[in-house]
Protein backbone atom coordinates (compact mmCIF):
# COMPACT_ATOMS: atom_id res chain seq x y z
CA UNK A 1 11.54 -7.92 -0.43
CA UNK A 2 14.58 -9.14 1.83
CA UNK A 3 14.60 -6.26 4.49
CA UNK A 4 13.03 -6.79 8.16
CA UNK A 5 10.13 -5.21 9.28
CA UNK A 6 8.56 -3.20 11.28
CA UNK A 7 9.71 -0.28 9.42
CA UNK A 8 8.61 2.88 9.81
CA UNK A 9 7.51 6.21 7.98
CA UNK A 10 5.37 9.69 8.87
CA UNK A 11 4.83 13.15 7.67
CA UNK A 12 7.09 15.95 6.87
CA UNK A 13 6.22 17.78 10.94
CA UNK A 14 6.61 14.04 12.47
CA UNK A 15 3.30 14.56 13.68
CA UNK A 16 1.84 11.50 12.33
CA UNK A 17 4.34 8.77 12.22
CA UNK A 18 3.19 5.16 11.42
CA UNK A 19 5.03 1.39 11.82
CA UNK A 20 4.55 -0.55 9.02
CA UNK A 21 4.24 -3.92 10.88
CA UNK A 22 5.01 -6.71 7.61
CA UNK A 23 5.85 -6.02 4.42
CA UNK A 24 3.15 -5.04 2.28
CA UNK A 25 0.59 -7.47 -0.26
CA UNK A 26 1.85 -5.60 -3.34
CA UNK A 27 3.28 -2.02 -4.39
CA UNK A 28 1.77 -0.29 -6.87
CA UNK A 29 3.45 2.25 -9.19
CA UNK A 30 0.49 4.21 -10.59
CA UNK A 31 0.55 6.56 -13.40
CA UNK A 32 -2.92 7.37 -14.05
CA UNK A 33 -4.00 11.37 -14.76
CA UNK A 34 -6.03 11.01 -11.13
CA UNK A 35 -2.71 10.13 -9.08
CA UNK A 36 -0.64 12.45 -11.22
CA UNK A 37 -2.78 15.46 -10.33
CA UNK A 38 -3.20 14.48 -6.67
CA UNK A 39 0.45 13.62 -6.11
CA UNK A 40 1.77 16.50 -8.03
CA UNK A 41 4.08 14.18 -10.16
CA UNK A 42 4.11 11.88 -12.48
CA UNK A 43 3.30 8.72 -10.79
CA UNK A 44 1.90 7.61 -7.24
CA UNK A 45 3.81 5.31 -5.15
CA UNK A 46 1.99 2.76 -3.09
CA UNK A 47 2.62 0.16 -0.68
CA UNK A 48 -0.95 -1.63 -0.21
CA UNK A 49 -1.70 -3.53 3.17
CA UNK A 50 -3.54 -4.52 5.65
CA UNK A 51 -5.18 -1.85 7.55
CA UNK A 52 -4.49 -3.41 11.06
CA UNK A 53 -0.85 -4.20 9.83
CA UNK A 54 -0.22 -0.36 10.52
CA UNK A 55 0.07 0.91 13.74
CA UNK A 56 -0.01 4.62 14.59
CA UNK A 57 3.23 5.98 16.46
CA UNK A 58 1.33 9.93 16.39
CA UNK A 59 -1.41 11.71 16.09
CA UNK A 60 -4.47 10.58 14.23
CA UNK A 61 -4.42 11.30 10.50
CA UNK A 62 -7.19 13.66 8.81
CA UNK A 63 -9.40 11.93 6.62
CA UNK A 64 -9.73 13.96 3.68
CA UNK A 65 -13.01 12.48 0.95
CA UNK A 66 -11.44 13.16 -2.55
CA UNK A 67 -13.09 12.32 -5.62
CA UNK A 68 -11.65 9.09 -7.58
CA UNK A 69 -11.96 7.74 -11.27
CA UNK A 70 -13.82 5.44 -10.61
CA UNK A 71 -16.46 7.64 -8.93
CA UNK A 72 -16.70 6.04 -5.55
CA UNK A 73 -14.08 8.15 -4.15
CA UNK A 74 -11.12 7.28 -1.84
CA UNK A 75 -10.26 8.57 1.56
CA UNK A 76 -6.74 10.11 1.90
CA UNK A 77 -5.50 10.71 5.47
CA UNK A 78 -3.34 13.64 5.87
CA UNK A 79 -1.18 15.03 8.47
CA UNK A 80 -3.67 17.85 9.87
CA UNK A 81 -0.58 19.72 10.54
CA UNK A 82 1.29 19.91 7.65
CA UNK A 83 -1.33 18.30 5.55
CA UNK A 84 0.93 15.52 3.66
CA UNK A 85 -0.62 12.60 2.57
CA UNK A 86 0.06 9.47 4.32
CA UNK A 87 -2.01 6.81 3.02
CA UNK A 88 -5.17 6.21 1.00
CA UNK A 89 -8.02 3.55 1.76
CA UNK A 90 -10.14 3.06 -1.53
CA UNK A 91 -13.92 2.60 -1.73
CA UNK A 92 -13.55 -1.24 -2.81
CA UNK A 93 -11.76 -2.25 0.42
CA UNK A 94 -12.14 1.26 2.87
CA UNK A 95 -10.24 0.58 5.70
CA UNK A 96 -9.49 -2.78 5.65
CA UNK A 97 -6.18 -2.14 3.21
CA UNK A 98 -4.14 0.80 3.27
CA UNK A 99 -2.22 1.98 0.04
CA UNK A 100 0.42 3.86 2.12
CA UNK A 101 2.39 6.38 0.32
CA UNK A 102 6.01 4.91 -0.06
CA UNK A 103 7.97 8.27 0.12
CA UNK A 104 6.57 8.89 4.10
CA UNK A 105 8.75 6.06 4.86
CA UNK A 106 11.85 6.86 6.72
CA UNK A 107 13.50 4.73 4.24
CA UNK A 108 11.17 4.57 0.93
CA UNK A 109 14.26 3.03 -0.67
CA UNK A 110 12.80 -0.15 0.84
CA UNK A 111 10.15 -0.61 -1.41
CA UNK A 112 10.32 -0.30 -5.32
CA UNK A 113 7.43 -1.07 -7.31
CA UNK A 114 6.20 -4.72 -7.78
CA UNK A 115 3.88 -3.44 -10.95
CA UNK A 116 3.49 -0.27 -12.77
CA UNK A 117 0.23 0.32 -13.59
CA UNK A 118 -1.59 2.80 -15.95
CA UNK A 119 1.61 2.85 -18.05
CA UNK A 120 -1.01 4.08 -20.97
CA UNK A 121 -0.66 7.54 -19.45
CA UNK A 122 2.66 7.87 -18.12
CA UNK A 123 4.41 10.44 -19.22
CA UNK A 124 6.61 9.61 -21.76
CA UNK A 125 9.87 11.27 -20.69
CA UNK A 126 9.41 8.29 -17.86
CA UNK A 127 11.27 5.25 -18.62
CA UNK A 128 10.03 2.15 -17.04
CA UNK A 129 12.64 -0.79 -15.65
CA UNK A 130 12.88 -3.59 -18.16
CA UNK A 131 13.28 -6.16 -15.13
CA UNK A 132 9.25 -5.06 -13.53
CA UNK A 133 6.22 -6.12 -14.79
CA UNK A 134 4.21 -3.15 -16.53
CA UNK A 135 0.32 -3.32 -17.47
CA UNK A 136 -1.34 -0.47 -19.88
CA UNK A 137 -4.09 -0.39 -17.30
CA UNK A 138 -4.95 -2.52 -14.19
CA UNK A 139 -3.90 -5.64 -13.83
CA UNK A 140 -5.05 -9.83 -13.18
CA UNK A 141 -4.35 -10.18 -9.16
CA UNK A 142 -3.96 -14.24 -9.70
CA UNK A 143 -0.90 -13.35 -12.09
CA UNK A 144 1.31 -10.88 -10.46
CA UNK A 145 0.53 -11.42 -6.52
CA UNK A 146 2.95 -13.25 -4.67
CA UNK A 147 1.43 -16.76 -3.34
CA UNK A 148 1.82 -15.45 0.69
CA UNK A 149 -0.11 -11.77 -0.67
CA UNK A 150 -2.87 -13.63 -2.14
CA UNK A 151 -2.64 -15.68 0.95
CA UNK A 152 -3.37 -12.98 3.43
CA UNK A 153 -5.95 -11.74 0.77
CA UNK A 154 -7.96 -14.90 1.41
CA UNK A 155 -7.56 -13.96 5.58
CA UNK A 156 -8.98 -10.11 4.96
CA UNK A 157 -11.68 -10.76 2.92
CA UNK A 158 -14.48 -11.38 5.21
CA UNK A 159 -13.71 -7.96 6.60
CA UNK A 160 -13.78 -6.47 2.90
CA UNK A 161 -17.49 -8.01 2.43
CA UNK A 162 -18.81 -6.79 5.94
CA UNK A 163 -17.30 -2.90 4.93
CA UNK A 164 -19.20 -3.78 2.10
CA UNK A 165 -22.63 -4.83 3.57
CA UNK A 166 -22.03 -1.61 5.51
CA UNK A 167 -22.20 0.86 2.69
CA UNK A 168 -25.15 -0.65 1.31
């Protein structure tokens, strides 16, 4: 990623509008049934990072609780105007990393996918790029992270485990 940041994204009303302060850890290209169905297409697009690396330019987002794969659920925050989705936090992390939806950037051109993951159910009129890395399911962190992403990993953690504690 050679652009500068912030850059910035929002829903379809401008309602909620967002800065994305850095660039993100990682961005996932998912094509899983789950994001499929709750995307409406054929793969989800998402830019994970650091919750407090996104700074809200609008109104709070809706938190919506939608039921996951993995059965813990994830929390999608929608525009509560025009009800687009705007980001996801997952149960593992909540909201200490946001998988922001790529296409509510102003320019989603900015980030491709790092990874595609869930390739085993793509759909198979999609043809992945030769030149990313693709896994059949999820994939080894350690391997495919950037050095600086696993980096900033190490700084976030301690909030991951206290979210953690919380739930318990």
């Amino acid at each position: 990623m050679n652009h500068s940041f912030p850059i910035e994204g929002g829903c379809d009303c401008k309602a909620v509008r967002y800065r994305m302060e850095s660039a993100p850890l990682f961005v996932h290209c998912c094509h899983c049934r789950w994001c499929q169905r709750e995307s409406g297409a054929s793969f989800a697009l998402n830019a994970m990072i650091e919750g407090d690396r996104i700074t809200n330019l609008g109104i709070e987002p809706e938190l919506v609780n939608t039921p996951s794969n993995s059965g813990a659920g994830q929390i999608i925050a929608r525009c509560p105007v025009c009800r687009v989705a705007i980001w996801s936090n997952y149960a593992g992390s909540g909201p200490v990393v946001k998988f922001v939806r790529v296409g509510t950037l102003n320019n989603p051109d900015l980030l491709p996918p790092d990874i595609h993951i869930f390739t085993e159910s793509k759909q198979p009129w999609v043809v992945l790029p030769e030149n990313t890395p693709a896994v059949s399911e999820y994939y080894d962190r350690e391997k495919f992270w950037p050095a600086e992403s696993l980096q900033r990993r190490l700084a976030f953690l301690p909030a991951v485990e206290a979210y953690q504690a919380l739930k318990k």
